[in-house]
Protein backbone atom coordinates (compact mmCIF):
# COMPACT_ATOMS: atom_id res chain seq x y z
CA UNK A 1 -30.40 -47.33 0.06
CA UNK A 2 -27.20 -47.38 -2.06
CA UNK A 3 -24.30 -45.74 -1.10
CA UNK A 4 -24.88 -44.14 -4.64
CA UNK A 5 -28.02 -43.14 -3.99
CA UNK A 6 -27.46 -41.78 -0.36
CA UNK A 7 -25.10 -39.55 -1.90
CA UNK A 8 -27.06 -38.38 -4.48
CA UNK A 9 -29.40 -37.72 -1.47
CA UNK A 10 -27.05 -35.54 -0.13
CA UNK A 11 -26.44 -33.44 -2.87
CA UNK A 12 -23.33 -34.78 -3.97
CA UNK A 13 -23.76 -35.11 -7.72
CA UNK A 14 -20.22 -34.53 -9.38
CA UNK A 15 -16.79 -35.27 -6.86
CA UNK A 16 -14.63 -35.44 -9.46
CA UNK A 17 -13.42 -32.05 -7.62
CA UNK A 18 -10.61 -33.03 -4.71
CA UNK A 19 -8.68 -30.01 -3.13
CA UNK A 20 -6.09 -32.43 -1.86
CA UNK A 21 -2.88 -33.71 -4.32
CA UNK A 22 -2.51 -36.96 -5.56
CA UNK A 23 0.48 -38.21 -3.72
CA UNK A 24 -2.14 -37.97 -0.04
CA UNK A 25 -5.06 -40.04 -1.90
CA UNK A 26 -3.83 -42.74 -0.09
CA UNK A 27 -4.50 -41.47 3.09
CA UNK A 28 -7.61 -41.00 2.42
CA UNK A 29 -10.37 -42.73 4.31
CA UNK A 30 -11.91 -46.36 3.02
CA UNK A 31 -15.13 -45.11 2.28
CA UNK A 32 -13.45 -42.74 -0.46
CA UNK A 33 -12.74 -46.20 -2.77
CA UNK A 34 -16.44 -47.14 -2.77
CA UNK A 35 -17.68 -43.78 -3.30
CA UNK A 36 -15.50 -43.14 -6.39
CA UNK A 37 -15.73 -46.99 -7.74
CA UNK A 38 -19.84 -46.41 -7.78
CA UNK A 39 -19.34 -42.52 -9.43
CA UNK A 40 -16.22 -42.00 -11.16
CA UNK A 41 -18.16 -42.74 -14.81
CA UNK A 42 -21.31 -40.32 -13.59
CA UNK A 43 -18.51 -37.58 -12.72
CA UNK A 44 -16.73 -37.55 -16.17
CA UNK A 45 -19.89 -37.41 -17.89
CA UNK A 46 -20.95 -34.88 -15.74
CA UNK A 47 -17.70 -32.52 -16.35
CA UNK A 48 -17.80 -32.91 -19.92
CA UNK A 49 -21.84 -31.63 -20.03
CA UNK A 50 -20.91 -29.26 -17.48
CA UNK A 51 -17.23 -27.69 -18.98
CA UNK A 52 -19.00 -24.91 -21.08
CA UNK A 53 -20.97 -23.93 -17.78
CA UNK A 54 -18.93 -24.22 -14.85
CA UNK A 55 -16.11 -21.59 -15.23
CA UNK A 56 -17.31 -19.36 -12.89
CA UNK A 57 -15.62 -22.24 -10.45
CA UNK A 58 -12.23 -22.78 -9.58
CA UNK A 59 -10.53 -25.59 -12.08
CA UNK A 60 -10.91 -29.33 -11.19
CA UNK A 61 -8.07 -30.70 -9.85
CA UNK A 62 -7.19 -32.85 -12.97
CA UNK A 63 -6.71 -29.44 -14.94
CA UNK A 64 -5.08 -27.32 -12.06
CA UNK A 65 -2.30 -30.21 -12.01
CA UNK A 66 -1.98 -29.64 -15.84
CA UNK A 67 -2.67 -25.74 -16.16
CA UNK A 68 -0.38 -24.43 -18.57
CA UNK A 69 -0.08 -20.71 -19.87
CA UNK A 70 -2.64 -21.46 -22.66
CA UNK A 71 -5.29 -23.14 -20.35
CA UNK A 72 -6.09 -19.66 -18.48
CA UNK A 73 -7.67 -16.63 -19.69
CA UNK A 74 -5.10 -14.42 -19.42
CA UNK A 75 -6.79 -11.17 -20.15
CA UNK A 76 -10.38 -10.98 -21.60
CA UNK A 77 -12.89 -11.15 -18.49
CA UNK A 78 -9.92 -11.91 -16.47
CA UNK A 79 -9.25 -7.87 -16.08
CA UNK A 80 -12.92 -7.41 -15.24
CA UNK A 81 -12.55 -10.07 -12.16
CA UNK A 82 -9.56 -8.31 -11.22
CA UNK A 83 -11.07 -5.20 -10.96
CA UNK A 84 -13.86 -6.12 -9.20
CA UNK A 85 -11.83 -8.41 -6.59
CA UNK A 86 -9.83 -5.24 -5.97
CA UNK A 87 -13.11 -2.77 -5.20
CA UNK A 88 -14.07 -6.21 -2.76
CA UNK A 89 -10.67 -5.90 -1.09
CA UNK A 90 -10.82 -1.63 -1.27
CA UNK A 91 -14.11 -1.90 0.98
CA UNK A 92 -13.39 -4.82 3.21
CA UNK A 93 -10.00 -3.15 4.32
CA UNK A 94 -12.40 -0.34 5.68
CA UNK A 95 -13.49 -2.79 8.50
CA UNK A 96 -10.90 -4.50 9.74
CA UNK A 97 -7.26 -2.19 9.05
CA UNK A 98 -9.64 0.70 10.42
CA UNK A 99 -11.00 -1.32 13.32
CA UNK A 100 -9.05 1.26 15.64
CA UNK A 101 -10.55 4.12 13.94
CA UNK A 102 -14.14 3.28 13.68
CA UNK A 103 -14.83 2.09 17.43
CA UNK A 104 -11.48 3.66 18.80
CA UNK A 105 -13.99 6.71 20.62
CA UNK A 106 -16.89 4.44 21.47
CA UNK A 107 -14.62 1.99 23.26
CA UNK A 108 -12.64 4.80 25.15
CA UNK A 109 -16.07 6.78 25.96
CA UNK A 110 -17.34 3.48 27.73
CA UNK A 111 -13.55 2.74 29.50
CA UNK A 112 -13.25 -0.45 28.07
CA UNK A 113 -9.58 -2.15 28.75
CA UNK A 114 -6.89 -3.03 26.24
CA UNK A 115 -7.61 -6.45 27.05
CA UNK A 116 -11.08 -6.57 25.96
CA UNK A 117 -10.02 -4.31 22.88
CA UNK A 118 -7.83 -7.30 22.07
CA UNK A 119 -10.36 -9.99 22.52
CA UNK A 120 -12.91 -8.06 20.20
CA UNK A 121 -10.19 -7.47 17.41
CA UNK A 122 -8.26 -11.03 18.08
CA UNK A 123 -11.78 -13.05 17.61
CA UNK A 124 -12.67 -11.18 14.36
CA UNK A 125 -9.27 -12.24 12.89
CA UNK A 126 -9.56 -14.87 14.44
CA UNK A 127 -12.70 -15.95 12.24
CA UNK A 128 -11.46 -13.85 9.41
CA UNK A 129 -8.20 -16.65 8.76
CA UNK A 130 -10.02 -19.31 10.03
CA UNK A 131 -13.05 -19.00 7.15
CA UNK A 132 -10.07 -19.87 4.59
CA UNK A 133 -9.60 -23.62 5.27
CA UNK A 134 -13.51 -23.53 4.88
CA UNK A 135 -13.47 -21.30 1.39
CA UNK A 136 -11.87 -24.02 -0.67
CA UNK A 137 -14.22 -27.06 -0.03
CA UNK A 138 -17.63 -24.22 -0.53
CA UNK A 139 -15.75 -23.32 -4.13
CA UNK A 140 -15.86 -26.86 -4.33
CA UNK A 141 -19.48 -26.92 -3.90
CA UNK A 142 -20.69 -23.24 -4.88
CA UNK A 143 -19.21 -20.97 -7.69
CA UNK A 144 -17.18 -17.83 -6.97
CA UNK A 145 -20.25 -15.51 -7.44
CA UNK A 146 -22.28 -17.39 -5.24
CA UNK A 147 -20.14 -17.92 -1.99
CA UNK A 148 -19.09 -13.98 -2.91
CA UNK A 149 -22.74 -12.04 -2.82
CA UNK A 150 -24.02 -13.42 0.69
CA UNK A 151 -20.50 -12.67 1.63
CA UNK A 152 -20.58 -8.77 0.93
CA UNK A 153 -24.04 -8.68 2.32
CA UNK A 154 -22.98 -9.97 5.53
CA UNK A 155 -20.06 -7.53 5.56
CA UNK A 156 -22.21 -4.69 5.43
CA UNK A 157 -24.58 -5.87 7.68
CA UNK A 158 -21.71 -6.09 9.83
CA UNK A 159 -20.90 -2.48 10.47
CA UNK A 160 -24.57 -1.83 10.48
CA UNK A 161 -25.07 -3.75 13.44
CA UNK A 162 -22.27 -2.05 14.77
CA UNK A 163 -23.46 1.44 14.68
CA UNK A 164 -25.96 0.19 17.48
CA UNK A 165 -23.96 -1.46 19.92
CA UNK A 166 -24.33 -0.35 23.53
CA UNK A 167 -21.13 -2.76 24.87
CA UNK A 168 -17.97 -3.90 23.82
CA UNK A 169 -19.57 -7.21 24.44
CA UNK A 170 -22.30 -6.92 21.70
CA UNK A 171 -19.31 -5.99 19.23
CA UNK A 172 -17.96 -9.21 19.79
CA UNK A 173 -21.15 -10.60 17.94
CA UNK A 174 -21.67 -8.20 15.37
CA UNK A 175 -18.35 -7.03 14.23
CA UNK A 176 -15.64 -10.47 15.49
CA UNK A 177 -18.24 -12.89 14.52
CA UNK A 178 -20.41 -11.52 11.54
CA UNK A 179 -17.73 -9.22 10.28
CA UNK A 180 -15.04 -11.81 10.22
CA UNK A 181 -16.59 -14.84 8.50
CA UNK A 182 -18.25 -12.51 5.78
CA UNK A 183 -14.94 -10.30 5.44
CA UNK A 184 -12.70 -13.23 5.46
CA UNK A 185 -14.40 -15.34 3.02
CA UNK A 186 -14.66 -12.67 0.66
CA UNK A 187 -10.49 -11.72 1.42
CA UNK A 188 -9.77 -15.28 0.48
CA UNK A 189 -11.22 -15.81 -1.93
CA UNK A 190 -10.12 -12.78 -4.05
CA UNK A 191 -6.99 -13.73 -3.14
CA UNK A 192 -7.60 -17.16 -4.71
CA UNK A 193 -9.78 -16.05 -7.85
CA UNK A 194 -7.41 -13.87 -9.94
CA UNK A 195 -4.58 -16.37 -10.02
CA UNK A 196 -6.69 -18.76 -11.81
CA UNK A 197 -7.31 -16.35 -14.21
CA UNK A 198 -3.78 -15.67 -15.72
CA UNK A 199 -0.70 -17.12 -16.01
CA UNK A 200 2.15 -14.58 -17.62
CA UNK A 201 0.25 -11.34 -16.63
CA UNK A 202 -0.38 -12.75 -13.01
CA UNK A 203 1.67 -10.12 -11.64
CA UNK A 204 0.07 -7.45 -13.36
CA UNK A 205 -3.43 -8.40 -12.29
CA UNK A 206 -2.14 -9.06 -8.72
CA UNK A 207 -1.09 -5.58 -8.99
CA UNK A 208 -4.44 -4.33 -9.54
CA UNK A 209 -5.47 -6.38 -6.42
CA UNK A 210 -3.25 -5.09 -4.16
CA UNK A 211 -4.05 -1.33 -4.97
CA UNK A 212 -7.73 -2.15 -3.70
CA UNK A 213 -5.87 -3.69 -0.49
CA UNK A 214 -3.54 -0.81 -0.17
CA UNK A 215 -6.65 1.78 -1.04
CA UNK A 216 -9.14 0.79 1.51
CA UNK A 217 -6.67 1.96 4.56
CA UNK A 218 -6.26 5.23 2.64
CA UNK A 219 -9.12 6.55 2.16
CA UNK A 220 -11.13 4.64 4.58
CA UNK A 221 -10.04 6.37 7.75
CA UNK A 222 -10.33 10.09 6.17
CA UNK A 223 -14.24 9.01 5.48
CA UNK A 224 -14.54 7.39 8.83
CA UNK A 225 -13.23 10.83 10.63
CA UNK A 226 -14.79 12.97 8.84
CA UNK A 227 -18.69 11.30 9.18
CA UNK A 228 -17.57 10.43 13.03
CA UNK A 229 -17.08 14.92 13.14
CA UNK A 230 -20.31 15.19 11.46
CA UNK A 231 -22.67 12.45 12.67
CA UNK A 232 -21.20 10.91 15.32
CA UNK A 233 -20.14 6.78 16.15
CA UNK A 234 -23.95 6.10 15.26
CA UNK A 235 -24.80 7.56 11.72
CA UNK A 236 -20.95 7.33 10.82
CA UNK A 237 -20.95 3.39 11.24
CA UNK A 238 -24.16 3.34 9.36
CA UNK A 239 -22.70 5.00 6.40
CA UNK A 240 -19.68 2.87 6.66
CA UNK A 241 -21.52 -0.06 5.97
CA UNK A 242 -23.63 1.24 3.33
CA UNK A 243 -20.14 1.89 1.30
CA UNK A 244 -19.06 -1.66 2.20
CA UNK A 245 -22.32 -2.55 0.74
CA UNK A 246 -20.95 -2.47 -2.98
CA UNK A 247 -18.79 -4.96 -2.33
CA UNK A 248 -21.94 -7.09 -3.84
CA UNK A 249 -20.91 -4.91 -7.14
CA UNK A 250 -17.49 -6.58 -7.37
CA UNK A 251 -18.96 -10.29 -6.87
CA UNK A 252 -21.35 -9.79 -9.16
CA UNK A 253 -18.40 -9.91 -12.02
CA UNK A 254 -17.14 -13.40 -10.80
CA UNK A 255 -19.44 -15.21 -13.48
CA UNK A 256 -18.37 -17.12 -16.61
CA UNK A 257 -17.85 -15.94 -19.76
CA UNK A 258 -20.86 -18.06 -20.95
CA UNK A 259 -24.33 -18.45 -19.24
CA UNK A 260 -23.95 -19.62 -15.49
CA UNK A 261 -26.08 -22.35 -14.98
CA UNK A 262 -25.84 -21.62 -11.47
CA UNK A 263 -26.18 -24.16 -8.36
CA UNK A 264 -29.88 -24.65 -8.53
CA UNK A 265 -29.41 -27.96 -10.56
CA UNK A 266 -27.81 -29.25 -7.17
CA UNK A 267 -29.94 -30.53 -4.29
CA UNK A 268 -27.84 -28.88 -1.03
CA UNK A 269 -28.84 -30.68 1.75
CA UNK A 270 -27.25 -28.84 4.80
CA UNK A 271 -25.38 -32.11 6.66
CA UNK A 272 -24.35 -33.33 3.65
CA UNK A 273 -22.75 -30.33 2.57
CA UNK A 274 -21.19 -30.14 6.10
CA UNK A 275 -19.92 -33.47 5.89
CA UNK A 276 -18.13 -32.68 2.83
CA UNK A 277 -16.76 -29.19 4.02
CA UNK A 278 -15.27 -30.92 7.20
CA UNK A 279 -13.90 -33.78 5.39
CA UNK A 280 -12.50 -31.58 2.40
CA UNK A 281 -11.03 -29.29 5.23
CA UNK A 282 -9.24 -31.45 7.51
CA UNK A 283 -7.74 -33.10 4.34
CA UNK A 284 -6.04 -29.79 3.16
CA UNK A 285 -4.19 -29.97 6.53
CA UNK A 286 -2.24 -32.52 4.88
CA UNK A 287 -0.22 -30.01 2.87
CA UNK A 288 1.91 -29.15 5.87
CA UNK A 289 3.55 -32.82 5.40
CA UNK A 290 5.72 -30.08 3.15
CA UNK A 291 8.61 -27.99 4.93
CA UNK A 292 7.94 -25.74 2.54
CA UNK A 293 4.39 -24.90 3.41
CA UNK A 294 5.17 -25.21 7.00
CA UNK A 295 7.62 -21.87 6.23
CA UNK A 296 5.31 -20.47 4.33
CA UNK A 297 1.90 -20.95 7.09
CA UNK A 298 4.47 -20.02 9.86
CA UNK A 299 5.85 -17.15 8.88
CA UNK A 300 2.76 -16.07 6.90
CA UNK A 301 0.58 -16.16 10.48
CA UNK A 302 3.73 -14.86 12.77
CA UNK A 303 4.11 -11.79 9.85
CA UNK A 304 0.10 -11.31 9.94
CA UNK A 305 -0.45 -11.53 13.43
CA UNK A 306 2.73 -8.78 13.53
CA UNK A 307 1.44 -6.40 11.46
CA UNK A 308 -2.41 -6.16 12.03
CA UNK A 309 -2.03 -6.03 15.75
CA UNK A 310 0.66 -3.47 15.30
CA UNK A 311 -1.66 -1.39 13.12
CA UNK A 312 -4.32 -1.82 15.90
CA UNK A 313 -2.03 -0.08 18.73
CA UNK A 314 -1.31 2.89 16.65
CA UNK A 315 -4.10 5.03 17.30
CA UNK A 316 -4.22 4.41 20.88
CA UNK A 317 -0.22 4.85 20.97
CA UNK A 318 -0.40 8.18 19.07
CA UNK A 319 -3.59 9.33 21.21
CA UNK A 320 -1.43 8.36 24.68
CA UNK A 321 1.28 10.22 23.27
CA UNK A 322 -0.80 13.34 23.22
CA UNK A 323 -1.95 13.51 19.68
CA UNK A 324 -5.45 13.50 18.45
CA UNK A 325 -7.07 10.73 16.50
CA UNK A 326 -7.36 12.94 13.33
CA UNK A 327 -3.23 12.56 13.73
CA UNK A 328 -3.42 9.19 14.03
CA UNK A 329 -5.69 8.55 11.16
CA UNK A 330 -3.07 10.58 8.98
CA UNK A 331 -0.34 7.74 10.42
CA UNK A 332 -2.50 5.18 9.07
CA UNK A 333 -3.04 6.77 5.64
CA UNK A 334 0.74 7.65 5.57
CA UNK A 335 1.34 3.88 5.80
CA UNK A 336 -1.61 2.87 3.37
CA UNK A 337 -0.07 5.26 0.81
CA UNK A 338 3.46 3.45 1.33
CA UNK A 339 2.00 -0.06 1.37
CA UNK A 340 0.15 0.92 -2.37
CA UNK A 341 3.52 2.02 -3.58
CA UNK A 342 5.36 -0.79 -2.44
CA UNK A 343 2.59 -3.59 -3.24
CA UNK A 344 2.30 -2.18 -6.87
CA UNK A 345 5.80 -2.05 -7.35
CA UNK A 346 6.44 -5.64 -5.77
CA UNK A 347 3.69 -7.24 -7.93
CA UNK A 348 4.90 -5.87 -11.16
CA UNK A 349 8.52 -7.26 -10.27
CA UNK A 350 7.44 -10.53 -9.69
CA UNK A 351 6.68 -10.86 -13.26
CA UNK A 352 10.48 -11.11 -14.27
CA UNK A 353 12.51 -13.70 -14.09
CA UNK A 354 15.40 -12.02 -12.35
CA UNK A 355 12.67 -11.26 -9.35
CA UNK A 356 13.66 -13.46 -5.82
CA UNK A 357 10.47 -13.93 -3.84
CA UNK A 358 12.09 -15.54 -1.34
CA UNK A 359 14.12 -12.18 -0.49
CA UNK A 360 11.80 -10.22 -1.50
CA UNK A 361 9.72 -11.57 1.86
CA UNK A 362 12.94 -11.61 4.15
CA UNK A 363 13.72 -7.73 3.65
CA UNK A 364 10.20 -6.74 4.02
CA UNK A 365 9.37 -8.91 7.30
CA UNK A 366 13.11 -7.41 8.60
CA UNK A 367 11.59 -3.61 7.44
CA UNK A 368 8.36 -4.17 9.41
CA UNK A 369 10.16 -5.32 12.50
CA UNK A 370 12.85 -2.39 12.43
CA UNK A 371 9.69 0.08 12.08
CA UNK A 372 7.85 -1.39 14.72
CA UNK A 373 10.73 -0.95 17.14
CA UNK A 374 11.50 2.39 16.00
CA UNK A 375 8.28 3.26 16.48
CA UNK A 376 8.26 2.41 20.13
CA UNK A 377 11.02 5.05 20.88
CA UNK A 378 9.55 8.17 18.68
CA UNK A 379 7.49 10.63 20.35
CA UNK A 380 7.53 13.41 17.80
CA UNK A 381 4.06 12.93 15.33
CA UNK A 382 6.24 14.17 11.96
CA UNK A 383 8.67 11.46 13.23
CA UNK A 384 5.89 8.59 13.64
CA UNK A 385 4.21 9.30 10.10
CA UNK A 386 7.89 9.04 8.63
CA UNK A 387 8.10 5.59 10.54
CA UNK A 388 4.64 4.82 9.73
CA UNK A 389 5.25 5.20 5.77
CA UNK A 390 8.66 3.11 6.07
CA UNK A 391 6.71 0.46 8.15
CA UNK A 392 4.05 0.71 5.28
CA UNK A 393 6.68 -0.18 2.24
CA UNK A 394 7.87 -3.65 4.51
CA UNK A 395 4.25 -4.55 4.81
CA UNK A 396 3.41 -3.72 0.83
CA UNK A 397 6.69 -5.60 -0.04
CA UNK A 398 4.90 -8.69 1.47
CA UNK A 399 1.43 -8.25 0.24
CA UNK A 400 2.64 -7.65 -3.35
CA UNK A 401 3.50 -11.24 -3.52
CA UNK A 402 1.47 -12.77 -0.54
CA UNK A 403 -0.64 -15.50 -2.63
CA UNK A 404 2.34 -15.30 -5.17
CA UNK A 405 4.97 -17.24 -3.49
CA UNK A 406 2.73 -20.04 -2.39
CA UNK A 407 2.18 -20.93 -6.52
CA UNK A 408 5.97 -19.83 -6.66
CA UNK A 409 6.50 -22.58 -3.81
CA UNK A 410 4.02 -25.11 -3.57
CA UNK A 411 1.83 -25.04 -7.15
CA UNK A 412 -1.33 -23.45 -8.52
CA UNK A 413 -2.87 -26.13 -7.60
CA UNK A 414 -1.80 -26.48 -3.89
CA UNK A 415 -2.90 -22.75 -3.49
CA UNK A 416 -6.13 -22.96 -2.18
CA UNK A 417 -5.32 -25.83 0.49
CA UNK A 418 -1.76 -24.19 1.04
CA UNK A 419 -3.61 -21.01 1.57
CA UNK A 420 -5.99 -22.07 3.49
CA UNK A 421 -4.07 -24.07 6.67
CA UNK A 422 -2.12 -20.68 6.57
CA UNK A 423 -5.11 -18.69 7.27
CA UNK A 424 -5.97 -21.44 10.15
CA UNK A 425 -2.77 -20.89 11.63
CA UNK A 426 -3.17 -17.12 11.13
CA UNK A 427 -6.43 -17.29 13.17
CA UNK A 428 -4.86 -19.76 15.88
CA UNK A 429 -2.40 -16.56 16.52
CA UNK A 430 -4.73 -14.35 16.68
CA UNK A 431 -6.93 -15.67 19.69
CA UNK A 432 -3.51 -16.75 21.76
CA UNK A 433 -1.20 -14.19 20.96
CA UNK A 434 -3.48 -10.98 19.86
CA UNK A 435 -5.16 -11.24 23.45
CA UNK A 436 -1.98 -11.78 24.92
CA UNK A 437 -0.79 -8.20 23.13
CA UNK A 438 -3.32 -6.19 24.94
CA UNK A 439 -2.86 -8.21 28.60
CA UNK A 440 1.32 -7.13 28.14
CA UNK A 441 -0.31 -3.64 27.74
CA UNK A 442 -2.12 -3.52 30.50
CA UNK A 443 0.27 -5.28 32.88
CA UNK A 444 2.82 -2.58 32.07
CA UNK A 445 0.96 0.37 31.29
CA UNK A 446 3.18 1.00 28.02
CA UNK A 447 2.50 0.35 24.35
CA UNK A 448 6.30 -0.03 23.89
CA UNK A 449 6.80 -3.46 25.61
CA UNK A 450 3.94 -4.89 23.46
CA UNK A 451 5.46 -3.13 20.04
CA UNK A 452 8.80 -4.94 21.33
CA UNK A 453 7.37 -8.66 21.22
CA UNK A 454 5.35 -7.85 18.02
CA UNK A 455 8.35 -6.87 16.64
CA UNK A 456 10.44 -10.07 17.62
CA UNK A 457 7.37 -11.45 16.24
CA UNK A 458 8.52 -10.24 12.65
CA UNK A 459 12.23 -11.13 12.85
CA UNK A 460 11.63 -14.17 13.20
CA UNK A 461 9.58 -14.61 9.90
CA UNK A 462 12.60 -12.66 8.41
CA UNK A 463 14.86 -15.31 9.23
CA UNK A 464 12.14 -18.49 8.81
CA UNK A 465 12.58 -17.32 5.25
CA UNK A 466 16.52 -18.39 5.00
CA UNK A 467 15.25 -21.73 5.19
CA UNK A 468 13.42 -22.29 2.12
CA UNK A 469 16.24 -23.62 0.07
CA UNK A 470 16.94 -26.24 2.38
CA UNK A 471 13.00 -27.13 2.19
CA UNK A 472 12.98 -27.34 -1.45
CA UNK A 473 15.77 -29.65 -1.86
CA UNK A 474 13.78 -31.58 0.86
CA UNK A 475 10.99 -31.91 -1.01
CA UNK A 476 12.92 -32.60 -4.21
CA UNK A 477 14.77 -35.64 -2.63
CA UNK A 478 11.80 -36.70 -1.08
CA UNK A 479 9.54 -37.17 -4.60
CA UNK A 480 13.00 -38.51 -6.20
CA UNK A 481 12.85 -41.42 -3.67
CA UNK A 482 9.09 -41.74 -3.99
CA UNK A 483 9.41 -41.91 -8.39
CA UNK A 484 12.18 -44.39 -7.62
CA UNK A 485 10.46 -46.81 -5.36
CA UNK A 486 8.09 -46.59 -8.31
């Protein structure tokens, strides 16, 4: 059989898609030259019969490198995407910000140890960053919609798997492992999806992104509380992930303007498609040949990994400090509000010209490392939702231009692999140093010491930042000698 027809075999019927950028292709491997010398006149046949039909994917690479402000929507359906990508993010944010609040009395009621709280929490991040390197070779191969739905589904049956967990151990399958592949695939990629979709409003539409981050932490652990008070662990989780359940509602906007033809037409035969995924993949990794996205992964997963396991103390903090959890849900819903206010105002900034990403990501990592410290030294509950809310406009500051800064940086279309090898390193942190969090805690018998390195953790992204200049000229210098040689 043909190399051609093997392929074909395989389901591989159009690669004119690559994630990776031109200057890597040639690293690629031998067998890449055959493959595109026996299909490169099938593939642009294919993408003209298929241009009408396929926008419900992210662009080819040939017209991400030459997106210009008239090639994207820039309103239209665009708006509707947004929307929906923000309800994904408003119900996703239920299950993993309010991790500490949903299982928080079933894990104290059965004595389990800070260390195994880690481990459960850790692994789902873990998975939840570590789907992105996956998400952009599956766009690659399925459209938005179609990696989305199962996605949501999954997420739902998450927490309803939850609700009947008699161990800590059996969380570990159905909320790390189940929750975090379904919740981080469908993170990413509404992360990814609305940046594709405008060019001079992308600030505005990131803005209505980040209020479905910011409103999932709000609301979600006032629900949580209040069907924990009148159903119990049990028929509260069960509810939980019947809300998360519309999540399907958003995905079901990520379609095309005109008639989907869908991904029946392709035959998806499973090791072929994981050949592709794991070649696609391990080629993205190639991006952090740039300083600049080795700043950006870096202090993205130090910043990340700062944050969420922060946030994941907090209730057990305020509870040892001899507060109830209803207090410590209001901390968490002080801080929600504050990231909202600071994510919406961030986002809408970024649209100006006079708007510095690059400090707008070294005050906010310095904020949520002075909060976190602060924190550690408070005792007084009015005192810890004050430092709660301030801790809440450093985190917002970075979320409002989280997926920003890498097309700022590195391109619109580096995003996906740039954003995906920092998710990898974001879940690399999160099964060394989350577990390593909870073992501090329970080696010193104080939440402080751990809020002290996660806190170091964060200055350090603050100053990781000041380096960015220096990486750009870099960079620059580096392509000037390459177009010379030329």
């Amino acid at each position: 059989m043909s190399i051609k027809a093997e392929l074909r075999s395989n389901g591989v019927v159009n690669i004119a898609y690559v994630p990776h950028t031109t200057e890597d292709a040639g690293d690629l491997p031998k067998w890449y030259d055959e493959v595109f010398s026996h299909l490169t006149d099938d593939a642009q046949s294919s993408q003209q019969e298929q241009v009408k039909d396929d926008s419900s994917r992210p662009p080819r690479k040939e017209s991400r490198e030459g997106q210009q402000e008239g090639d994207v929507p820039d309103g239209g359906w665009g708006w509707v995407v947004a929307v929906g990508a923000a309800l994904i993010m408003m119900l996703i944010n239920v299950v993993g910000p309010c991790f500490s609040i949903i299982f928080a009395p079933f894990l104290l009621d059965i004595g389990t140890s800070s260390t195994t709280i880690g481990w459960i929490f850790n692994l789902f991040q873990f998975i939840y960053n570590f789907s992105g390197p996956l998400l952009g070779p599956l766009l690659a191969e399925f459209s938005w919609r179609s990696v989305a739905l199962p996605s949501g589904l999954l997420a739902a049956a998450s927490l309803a798997l939850s609700a009947f967990a008699g161990s800590a151990e059996f969380l570990i399958f159905s909320y790390s492992i189940v929750g975090g592949l379904s919740c981080g695939l469908l993170n990413n990629l509404c992360y990814l999806i609305v940046p594709h979709y405008f060019c001079k409003r992308r600030g505005i539409a990131n803005a209505i992104l980040v209020t479905g981050v910011s409103c999932g932490p709000i609301f979600g652990p006032l629900l949580v509380r209040y069907l924990q008070e009148s159903l119990g662990f049990k028929g509260a989780t069960l509810i939980t992930g019947a809300v998360v359940f519309n999540a399907c509602v958003g995905a079901s906007v990520f379609r095309p303007i005109h008639k989907d033809s869908g991904d029946s037409k392709k035959s998806k035969k499973l090791c072929g498609l994981i050949l592709r995924v794991i070649c696609s993949t391990v080629t993205n990794v190639r991006v952090l040949k740039s300083p600049r996205a080795v700043i950006i992964a870096v202090s993205g997963a130090l910043t990340l990994n700062s944050w969420l396991n922060f946030l994941t103390l907090v209730p057990f903090a305020v509870q040892a400090a001899g507060y109830s959890f209803q207090e410590a849900a209001w901390c968490v819903t002080a801080s929600a509000v504050c990231i909202l206010i600071a994510s919406l105002g961030i986002s809408l900034l970024s649209d100006f010209k006079f708007f510095n990403m690059r400090i707008s990501c070294m005050v906010s990592t310095a904020i949520i490392a002075a909060s976190i410290l602060a924190f550690s030294f408070i005792d007084d509950i009015t005192l810890l939702i004050v430092v709660m809310g301030v801790w809440g406009l450093g985190v917002g500051g970075y979320m409002g231009t989280y997926n920003l800064v890498i097309v700022k940086y590195m391109g619109i279309e580096k995003l996906i692999p740039t954003f995906g090898v920092t998710l990898m390193l974001v879940g690399l942190c999160f099964i060394t140093i989350g577990p390593s969090i909870g073992l501090i805690r329970d080696m010193s018998q104080s939440y402080a010491v751990s809020m002290y390195v996660l806190s170091g953790m964060a200055f350090v992204c603050s100053v990781l930042w000041n380096f960015m200049p220096a990486a750009v000229r870099y960079d620059q210098r580096k392509e000037n000698e390459r177009n010379g040689g030329e």
